[in-house]
C-alpha atoms as a PDB file:
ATOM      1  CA  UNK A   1      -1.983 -11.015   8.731  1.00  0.00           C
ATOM      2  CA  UNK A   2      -5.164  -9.634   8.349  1.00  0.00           C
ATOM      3  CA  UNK A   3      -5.670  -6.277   6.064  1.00  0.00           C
ATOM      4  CA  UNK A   4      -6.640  -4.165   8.657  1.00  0.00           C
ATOM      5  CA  UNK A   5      -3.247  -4.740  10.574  1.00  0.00           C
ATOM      6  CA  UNK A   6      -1.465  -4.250   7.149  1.00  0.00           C
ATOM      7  CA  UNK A   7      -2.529  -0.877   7.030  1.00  0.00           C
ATOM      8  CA  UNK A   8      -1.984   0.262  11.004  1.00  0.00           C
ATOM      9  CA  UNK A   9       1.858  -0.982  10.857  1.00  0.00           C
ATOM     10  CA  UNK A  10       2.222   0.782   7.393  1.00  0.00           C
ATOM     11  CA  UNK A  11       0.581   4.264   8.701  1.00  0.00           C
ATOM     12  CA  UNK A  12       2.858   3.749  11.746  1.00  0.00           C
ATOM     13  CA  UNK A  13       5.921   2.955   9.401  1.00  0.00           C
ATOM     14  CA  UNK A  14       5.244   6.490   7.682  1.00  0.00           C
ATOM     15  CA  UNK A  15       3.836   8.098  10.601  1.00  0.00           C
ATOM     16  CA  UNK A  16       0.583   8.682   9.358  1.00  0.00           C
ATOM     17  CA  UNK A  17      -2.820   9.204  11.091  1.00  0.00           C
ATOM     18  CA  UNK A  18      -5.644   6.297  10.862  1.00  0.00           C
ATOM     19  CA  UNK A  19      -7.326   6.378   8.026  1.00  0.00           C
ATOM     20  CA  UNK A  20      -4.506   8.492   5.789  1.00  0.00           C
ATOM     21  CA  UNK A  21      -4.352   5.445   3.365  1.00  0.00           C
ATOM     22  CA  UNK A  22      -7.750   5.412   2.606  1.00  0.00           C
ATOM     23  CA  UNK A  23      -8.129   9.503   2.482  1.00  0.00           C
ATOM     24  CA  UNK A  24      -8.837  11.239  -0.788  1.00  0.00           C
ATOM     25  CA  UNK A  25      -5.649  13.497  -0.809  1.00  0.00           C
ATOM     26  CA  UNK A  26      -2.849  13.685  -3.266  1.00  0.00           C
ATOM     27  CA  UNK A  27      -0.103  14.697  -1.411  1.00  0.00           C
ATOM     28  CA  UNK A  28       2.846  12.530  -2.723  1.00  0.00           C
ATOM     29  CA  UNK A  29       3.953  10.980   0.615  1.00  0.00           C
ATOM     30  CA  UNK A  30       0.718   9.414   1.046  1.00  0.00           C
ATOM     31  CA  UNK A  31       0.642   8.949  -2.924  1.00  0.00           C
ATOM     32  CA  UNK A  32       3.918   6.926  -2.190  1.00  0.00           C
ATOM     33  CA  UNK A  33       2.773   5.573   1.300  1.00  0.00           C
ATOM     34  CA  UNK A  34      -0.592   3.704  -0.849  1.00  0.00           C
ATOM     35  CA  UNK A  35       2.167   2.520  -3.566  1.00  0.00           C
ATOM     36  CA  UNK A  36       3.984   0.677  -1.041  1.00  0.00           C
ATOM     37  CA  UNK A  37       0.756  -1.037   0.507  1.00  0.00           C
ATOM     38  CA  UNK A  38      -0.465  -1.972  -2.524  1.00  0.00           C
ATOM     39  CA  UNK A  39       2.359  -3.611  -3.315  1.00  0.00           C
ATOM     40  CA  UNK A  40       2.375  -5.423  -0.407  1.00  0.00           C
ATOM     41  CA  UNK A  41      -0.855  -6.450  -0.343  1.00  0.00           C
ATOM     42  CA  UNK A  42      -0.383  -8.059  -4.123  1.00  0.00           C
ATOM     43  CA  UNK A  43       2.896  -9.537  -3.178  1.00  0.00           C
ATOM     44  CA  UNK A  44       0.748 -11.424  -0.508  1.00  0.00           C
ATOM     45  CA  UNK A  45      -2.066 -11.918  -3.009  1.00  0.00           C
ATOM     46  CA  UNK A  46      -4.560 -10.004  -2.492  1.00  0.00           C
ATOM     47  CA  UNK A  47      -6.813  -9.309  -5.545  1.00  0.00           C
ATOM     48  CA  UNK A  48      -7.058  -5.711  -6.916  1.00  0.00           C
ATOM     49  CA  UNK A  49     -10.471  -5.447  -5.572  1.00  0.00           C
ATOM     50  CA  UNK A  50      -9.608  -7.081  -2.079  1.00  0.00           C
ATOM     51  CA  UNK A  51      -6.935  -4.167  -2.454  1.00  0.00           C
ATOM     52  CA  UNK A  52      -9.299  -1.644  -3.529  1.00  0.00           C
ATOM     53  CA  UNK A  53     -11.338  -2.130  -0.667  1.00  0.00           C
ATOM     54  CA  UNK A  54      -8.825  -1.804   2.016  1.00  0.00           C
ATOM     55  CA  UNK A  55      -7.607   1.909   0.939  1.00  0.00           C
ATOM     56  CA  UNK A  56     -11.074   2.795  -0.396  1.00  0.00           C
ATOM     57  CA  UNK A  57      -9.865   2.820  -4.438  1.00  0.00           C
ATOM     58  CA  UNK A  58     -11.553   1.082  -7.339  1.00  0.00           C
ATOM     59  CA  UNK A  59      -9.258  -1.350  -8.473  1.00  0.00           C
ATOM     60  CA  UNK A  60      -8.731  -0.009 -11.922  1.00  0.00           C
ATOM     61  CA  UNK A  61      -6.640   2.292  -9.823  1.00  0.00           C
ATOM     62  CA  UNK A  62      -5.169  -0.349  -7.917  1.00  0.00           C
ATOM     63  CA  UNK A  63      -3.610  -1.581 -11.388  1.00  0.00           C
ATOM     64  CA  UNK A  64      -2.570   1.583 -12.140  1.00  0.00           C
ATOM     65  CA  UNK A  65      -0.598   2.254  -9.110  1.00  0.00           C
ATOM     66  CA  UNK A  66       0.606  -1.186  -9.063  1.00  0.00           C
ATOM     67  CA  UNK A  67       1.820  -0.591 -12.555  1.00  0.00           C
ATOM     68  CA  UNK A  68       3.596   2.632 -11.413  1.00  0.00           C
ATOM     69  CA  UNK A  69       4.996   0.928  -8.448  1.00  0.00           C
ATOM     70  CA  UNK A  70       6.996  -2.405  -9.981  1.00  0.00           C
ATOM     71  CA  UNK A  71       8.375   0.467 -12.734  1.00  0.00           C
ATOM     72  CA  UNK A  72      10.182   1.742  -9.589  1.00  0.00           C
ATOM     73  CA  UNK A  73      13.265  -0.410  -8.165  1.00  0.00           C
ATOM     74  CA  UNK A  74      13.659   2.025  -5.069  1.00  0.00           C
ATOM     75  CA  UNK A  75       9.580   1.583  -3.564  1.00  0.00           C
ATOM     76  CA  UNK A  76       9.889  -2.229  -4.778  1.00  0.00           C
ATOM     77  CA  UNK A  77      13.149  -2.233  -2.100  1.00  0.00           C
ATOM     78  CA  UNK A  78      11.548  -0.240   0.230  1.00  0.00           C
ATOM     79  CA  UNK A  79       8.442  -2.276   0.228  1.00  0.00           C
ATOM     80  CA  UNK A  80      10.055  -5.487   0.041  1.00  0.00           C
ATOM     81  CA  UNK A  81      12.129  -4.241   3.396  1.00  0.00           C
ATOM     82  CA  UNK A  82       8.693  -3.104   5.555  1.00  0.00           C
ATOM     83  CA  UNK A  83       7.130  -6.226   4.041  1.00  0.00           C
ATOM     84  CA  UNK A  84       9.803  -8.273   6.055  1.00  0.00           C
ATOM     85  CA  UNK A  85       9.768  -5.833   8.646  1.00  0.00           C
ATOM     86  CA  UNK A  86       6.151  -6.916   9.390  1.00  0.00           C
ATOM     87  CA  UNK A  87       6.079 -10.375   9.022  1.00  0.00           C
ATOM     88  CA  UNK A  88       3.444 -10.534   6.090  1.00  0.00           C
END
């Protein structure tokens, strides 16, 4: 599955508008919404930067999130469950 259709299934999943991954804003649903699509995209193994590129981060951020992310069992769940969901 290419990146691109990664990121339309997870903005539908969450019910965001195109282009809300890769937006500058904080807000912590699409904080959480980024934390879930990087994961996926590593579990499928995609480099940081590959990663960094698809939701417009450098991928010293990308680490950090990903760090964040696999220190929290309930997004690892949730991701691992939409990950399924989309066939990646």
């Amino acid at each position: 599955m290419r990146p691109q259709e990664i990121l339309e299934q997870i903005e539908s999943h969450f019910g965001l508008e195109p282009g809300d991954l890769r937006s500058r804003s904080r807000i912590a649903h699409l904080v959480r919404a980024r934390q879930v699509t990087a994961w996926i995209f590593r579990d499928q193994g995609y480099s940081l930067e590959a990663i960094g590129n698809a939701l417009a981060r450098d991928h010293s951020t990308i680490a950090h999130t990903l760090k964040r992310a696999n220190q929290n069992d309930r997004l690892i769940r949730e991701a691992t469950q939409l990950k399924e969901g989309l066939g990646a």
